[in-house]
C-alpha atoms as a PDB file:
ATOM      1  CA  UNK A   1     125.242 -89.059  54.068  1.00  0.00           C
ATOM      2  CA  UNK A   2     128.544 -89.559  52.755  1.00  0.00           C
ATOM      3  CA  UNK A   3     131.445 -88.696  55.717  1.00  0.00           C
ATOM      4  CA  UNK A   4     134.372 -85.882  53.868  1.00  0.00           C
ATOM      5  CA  UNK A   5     137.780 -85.802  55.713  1.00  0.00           C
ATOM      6  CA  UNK A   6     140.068 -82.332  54.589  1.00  0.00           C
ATOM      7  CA  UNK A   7     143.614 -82.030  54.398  1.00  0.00           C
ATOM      8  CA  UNK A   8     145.070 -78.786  54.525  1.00  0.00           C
ATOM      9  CA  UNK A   9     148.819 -77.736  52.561  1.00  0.00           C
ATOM     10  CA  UNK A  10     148.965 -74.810  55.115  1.00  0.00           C
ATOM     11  CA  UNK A  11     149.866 -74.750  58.626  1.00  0.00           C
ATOM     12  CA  UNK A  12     149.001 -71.107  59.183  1.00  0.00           C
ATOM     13  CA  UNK A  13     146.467 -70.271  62.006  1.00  0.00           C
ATOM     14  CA  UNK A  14     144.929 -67.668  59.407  1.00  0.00           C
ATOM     15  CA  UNK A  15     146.018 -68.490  56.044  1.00  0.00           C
ATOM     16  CA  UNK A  16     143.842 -67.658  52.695  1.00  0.00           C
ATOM     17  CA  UNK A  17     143.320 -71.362  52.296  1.00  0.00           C
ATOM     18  CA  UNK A  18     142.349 -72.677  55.422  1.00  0.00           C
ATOM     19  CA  UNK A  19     139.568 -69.901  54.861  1.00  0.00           C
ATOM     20  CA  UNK A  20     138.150 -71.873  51.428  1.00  0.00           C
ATOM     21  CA  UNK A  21     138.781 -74.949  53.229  1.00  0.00           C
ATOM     22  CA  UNK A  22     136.215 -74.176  55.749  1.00  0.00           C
ATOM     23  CA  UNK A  23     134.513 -72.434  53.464  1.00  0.00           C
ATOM     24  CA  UNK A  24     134.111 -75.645  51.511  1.00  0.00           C
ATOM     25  CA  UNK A  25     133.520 -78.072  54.313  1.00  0.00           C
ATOM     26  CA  UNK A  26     130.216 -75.912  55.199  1.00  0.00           C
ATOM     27  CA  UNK A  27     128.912 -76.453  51.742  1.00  0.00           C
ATOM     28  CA  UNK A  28     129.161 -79.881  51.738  1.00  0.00           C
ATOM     29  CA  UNK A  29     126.144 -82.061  52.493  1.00  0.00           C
ATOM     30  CA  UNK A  30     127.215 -84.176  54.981  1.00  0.00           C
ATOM     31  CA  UNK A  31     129.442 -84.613  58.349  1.00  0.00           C
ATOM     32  CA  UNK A  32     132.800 -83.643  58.230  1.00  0.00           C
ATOM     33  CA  UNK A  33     136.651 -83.507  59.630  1.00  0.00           C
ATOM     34  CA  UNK A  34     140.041 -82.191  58.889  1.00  0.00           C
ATOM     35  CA  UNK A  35     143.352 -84.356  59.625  1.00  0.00           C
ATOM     36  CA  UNK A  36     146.027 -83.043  61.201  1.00  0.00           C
ATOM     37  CA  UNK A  37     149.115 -83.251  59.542  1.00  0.00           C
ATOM     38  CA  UNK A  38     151.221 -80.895  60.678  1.00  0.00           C
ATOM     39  CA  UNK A  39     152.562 -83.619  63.789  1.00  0.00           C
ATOM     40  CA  UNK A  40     153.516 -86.351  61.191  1.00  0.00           C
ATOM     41  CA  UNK A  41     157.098 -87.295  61.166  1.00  0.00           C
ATOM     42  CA  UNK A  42     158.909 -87.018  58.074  1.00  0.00           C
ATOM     43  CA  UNK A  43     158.409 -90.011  55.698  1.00  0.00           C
ATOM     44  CA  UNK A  44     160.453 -92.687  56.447  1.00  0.00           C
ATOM     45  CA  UNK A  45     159.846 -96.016  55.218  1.00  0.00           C
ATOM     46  CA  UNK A  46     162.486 -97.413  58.272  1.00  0.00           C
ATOM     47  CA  UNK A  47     159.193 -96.358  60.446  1.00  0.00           C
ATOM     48  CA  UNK A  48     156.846 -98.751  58.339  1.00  0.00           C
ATOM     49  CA  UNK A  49     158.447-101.886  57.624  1.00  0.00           C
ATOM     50  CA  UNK A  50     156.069-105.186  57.724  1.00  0.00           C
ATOM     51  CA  UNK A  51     155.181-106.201  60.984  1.00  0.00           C
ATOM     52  CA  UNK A  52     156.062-102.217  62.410  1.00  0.00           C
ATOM     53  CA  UNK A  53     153.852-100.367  64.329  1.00  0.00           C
ATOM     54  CA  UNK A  54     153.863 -96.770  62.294  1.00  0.00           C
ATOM     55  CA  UNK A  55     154.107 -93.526  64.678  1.00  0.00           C
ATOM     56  CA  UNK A  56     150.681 -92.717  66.077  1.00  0.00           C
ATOM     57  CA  UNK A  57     150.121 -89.670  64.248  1.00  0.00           C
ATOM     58  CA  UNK A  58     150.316 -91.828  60.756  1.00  0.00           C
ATOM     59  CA  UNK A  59     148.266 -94.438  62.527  1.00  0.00           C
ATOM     60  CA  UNK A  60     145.923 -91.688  63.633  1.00  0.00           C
ATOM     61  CA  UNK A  61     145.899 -90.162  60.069  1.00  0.00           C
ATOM     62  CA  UNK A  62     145.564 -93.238  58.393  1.00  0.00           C
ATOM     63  CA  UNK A  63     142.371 -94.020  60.519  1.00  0.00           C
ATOM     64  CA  UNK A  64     140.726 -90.998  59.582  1.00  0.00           C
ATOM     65  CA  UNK A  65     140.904 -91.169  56.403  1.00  0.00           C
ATOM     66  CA  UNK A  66     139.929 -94.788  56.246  1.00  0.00           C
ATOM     67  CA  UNK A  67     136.833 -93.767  57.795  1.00  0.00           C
ATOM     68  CA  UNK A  68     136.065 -91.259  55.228  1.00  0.00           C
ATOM     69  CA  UNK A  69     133.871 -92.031  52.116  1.00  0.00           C
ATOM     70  CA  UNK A  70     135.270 -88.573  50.290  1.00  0.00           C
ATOM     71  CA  UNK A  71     138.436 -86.312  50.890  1.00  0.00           C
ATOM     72  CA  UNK A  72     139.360 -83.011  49.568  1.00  0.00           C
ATOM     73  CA  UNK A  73     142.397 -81.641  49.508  1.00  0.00           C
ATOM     74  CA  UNK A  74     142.688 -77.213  50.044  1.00  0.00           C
ATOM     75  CA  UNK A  75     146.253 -76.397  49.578  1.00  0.00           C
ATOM     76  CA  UNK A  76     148.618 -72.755  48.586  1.00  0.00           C
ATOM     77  CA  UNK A  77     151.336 -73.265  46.109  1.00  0.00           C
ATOM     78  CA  UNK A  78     155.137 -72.923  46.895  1.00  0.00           C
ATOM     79  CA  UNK A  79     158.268 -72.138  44.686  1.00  0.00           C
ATOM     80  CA  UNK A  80     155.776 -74.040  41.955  1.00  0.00           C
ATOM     81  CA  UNK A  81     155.006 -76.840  43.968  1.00  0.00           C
ATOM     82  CA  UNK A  82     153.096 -78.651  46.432  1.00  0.00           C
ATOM     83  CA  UNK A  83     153.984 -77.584  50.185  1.00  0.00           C
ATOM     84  CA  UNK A  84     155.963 -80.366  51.993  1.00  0.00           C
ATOM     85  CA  UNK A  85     153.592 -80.315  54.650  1.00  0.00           C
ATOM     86  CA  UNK A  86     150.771 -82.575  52.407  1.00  0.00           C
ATOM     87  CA  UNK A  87     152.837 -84.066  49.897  1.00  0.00           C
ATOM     88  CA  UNK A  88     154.826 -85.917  53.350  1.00  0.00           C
ATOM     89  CA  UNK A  89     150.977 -86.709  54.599  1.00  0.00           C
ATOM     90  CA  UNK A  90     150.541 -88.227  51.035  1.00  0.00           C
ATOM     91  CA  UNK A  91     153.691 -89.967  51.084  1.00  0.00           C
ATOM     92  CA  UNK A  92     152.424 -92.007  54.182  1.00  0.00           C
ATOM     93  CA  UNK A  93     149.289 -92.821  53.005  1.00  0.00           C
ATOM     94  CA  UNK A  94     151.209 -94.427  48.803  1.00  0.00           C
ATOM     95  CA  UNK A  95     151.592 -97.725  50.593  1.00  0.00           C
ATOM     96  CA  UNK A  96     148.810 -98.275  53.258  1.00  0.00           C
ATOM     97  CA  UNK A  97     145.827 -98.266  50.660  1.00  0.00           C
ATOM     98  CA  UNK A  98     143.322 -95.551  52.635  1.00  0.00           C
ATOM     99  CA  UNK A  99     143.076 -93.589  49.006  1.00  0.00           C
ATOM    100  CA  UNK A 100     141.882 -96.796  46.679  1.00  0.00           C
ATOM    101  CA  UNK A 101     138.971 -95.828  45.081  1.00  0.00           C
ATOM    102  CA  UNK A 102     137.914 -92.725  47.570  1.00  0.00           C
ATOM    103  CA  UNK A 103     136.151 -89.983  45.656  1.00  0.00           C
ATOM    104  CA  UNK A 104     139.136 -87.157  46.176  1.00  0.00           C
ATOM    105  CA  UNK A 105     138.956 -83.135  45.026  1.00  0.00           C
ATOM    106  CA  UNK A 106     142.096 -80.869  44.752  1.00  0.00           C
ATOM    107  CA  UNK A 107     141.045 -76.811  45.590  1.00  0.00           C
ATOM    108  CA  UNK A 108     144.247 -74.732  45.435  1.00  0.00           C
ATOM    109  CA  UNK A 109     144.587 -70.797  46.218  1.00  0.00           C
ATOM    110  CA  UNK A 110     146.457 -67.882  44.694  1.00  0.00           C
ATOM    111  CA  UNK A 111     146.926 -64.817  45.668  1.00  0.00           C
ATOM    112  CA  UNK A 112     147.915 -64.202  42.016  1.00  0.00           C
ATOM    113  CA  UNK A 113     146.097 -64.364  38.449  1.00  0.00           C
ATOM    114  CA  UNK A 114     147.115 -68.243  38.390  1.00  0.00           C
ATOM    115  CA  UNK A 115     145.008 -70.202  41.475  1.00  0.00           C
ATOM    116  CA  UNK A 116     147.916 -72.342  42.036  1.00  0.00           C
ATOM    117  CA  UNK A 117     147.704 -74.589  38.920  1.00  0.00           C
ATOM    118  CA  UNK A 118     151.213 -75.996  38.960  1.00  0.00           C
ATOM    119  CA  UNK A 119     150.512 -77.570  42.392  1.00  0.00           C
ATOM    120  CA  UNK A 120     147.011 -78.218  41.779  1.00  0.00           C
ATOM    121  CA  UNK A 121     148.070 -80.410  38.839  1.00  0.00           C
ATOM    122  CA  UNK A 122     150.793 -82.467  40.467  1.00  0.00           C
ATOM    123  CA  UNK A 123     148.430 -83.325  43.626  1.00  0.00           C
ATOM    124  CA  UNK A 124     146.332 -84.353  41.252  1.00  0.00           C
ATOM    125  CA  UNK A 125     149.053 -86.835  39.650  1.00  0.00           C
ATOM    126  CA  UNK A 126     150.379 -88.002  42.623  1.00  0.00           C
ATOM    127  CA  UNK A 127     146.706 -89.357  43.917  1.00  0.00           C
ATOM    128  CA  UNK A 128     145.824 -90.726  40.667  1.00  0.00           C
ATOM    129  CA  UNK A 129     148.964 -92.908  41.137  1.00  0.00           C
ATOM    130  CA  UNK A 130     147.746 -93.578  44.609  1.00  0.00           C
ATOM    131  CA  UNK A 131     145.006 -94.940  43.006  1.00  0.00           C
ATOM    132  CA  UNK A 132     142.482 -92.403  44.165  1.00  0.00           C
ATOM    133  CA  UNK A 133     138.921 -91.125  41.831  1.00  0.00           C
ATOM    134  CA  UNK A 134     139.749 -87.782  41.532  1.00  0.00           C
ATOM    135  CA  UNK A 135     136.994 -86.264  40.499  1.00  0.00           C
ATOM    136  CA  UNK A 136     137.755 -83.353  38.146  1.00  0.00           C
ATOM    137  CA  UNK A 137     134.739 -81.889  38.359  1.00  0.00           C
ATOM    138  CA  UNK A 138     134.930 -81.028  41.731  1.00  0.00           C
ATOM    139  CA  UNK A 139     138.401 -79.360  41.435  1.00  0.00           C
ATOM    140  CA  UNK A 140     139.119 -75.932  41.420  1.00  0.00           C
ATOM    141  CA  UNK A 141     142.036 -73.437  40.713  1.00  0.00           C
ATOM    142  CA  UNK A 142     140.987 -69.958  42.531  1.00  0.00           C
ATOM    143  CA  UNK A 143     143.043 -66.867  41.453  1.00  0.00           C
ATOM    144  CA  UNK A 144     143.219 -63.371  43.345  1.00  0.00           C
ATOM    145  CA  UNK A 145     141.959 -65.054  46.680  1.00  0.00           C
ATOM    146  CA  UNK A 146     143.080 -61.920  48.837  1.00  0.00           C
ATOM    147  CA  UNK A 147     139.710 -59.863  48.079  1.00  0.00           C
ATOM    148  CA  UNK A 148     137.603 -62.993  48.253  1.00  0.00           C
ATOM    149  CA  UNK A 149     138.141 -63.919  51.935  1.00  0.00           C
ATOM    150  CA  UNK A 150     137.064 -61.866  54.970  1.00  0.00           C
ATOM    151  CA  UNK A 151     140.282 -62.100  57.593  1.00  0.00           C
ATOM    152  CA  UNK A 152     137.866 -61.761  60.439  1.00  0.00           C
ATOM    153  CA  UNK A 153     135.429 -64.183  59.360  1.00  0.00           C
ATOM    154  CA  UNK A 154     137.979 -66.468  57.744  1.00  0.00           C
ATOM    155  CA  UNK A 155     136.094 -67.337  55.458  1.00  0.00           C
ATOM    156  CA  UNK A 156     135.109 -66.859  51.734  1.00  0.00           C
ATOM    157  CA  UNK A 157     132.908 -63.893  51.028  1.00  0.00           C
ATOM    158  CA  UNK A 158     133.026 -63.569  47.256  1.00  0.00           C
ATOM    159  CA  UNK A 159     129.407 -64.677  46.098  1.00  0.00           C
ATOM    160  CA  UNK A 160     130.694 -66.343  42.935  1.00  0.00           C
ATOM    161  CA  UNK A 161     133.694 -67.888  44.543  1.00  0.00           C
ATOM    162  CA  UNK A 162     131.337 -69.642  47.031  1.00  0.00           C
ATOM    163  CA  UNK A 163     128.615 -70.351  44.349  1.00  0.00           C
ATOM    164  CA  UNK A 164     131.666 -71.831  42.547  1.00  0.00           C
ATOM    165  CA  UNK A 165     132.440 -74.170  45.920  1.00  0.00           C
ATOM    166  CA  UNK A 166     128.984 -75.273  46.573  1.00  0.00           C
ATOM    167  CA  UNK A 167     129.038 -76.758  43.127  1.00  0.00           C
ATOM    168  CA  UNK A 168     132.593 -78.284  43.592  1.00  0.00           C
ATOM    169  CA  UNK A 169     130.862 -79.922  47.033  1.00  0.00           C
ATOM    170  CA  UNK A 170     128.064 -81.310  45.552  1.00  0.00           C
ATOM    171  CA  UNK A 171     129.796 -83.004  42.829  1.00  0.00           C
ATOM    172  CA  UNK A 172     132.539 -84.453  45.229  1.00  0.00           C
ATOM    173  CA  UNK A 173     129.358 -85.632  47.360  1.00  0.00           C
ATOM    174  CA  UNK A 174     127.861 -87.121  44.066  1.00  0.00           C
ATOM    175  CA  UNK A 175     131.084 -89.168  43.271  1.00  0.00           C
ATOM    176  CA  UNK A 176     130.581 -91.358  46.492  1.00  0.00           C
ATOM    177  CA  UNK A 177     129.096 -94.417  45.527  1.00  0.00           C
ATOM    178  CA  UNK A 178     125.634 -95.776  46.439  1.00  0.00           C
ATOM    179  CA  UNK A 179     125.787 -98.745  48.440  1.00  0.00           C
ATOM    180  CA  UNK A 180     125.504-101.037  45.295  1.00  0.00           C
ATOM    181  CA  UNK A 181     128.193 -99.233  43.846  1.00  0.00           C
ATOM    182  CA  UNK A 182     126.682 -96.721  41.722  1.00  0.00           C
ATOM    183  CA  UNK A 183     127.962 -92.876  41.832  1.00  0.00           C
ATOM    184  CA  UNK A 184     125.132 -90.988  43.382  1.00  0.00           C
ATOM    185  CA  UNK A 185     125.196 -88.699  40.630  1.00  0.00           C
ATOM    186  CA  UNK A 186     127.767 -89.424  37.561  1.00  0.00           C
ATOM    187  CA  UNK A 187     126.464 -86.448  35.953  1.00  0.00           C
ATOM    188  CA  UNK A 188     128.999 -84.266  34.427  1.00  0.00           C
ATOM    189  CA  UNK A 189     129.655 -80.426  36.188  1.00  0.00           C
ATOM    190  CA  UNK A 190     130.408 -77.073  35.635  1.00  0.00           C
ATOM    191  CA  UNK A 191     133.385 -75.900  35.012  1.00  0.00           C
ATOM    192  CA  UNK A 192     136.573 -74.629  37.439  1.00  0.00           C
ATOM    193  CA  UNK A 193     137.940 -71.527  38.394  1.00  0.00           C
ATOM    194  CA  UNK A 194     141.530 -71.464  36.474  1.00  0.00           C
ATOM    195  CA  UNK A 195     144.317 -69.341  36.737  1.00  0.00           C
ATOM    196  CA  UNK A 196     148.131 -69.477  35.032  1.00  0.00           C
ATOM    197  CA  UNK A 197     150.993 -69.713  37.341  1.00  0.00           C
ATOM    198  CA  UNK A 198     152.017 -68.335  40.545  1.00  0.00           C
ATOM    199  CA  UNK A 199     152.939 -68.861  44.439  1.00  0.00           C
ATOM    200  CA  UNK A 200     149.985 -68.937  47.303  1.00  0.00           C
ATOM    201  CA  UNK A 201     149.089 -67.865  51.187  1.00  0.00           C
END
């Protein structure tokens, strides 16, 4: 079964996102992980020169997702933008090669009508220059995500918002190629949540 390693673009104990993020990581068929980013240094290339040893959380980071045959990425939106928290975490991973190839999906979060499509869209820019598959299919804007999540739980409770997930999960599992190279499943998928605009928890 293929191995999925999550990033998270919030650092909150309890944040709206970190709820869809496990959420989504107990729909998906197959073991699982989430990196910590939130003890990288910030992105220096000084740190990574040839022949450098890089600082043992982006050694540590870079392992894990290395090891990972699919990654998704669950992240708010800021000020219309991607959180520094992930985009630094992406920044160390442009010139060490972990991301060539590997099956990625973006999920971002809104509190408002919107699902957090202006960061949704540049995450998924920056790891199609990284030269990862992001798999469109499996990507999903989510708008109004206050109602949808039980604080207690932290996790999703909205039936269609989940029903949405599961789908988003198995076609990020499906991307993963067979051992002779093959997606498991290149069949096209429904449709994403979408929103407009906006800011996210």
């Amino acid at each position: 079964m293929p191995r999925l390693l999550a990033l998270s673009g919030s650092l909150r104990a309890r944040s709206s996102n970190g709820a869809v993020l496990r959420s989504a990581l107990e729909l998906f068929d197959g073991p699982t992980g989430t990196a910590d980013i939130g003890a990288l240094p910030h992105f220096n290339p000084d740190l990574d020169g040839e022949g450098a040893t890089p600082p043992g959380p982006v050694a540590a980071l870079r392992t894990a997702v290395g090891a990972a045959d699919a990654l998704l990425l669950v992240s708010p939106e800021y000020a219309h933008g991607v959180p520094g928290v992930l985009k630094n975490a992406l920044d160390w991973l442009v010139g060490s090669g972990e991301c060539v190839g590997k099956p990625v999906a973006v999920i971002t979060a809104s509190p408002f009508p919107t699902g957090g499509d202006h960061a949704n869209a540049q995450l998924r820019e920056t790891l199609r220059m990284m030269t990862g598959t992001v798999v469109a299919d499996a990507c999903r804007e989510i708008p109004a995500i206050g109602p949808k999540v039980d604080p207690a739980a932290e996790r999703v409770t909205d039936a269609p918002t989940l029903a949405d997930l599961r789908t988003a999960m198995t076609r990020l599992a499906a991307a993963v190629p067979r051992p002779d190279g093959a997606p498991t499943d290149p069949a096209p998928a429904a449709g994403a949540i979408a929103g407009t605009t906006g800011a996210t928890v």
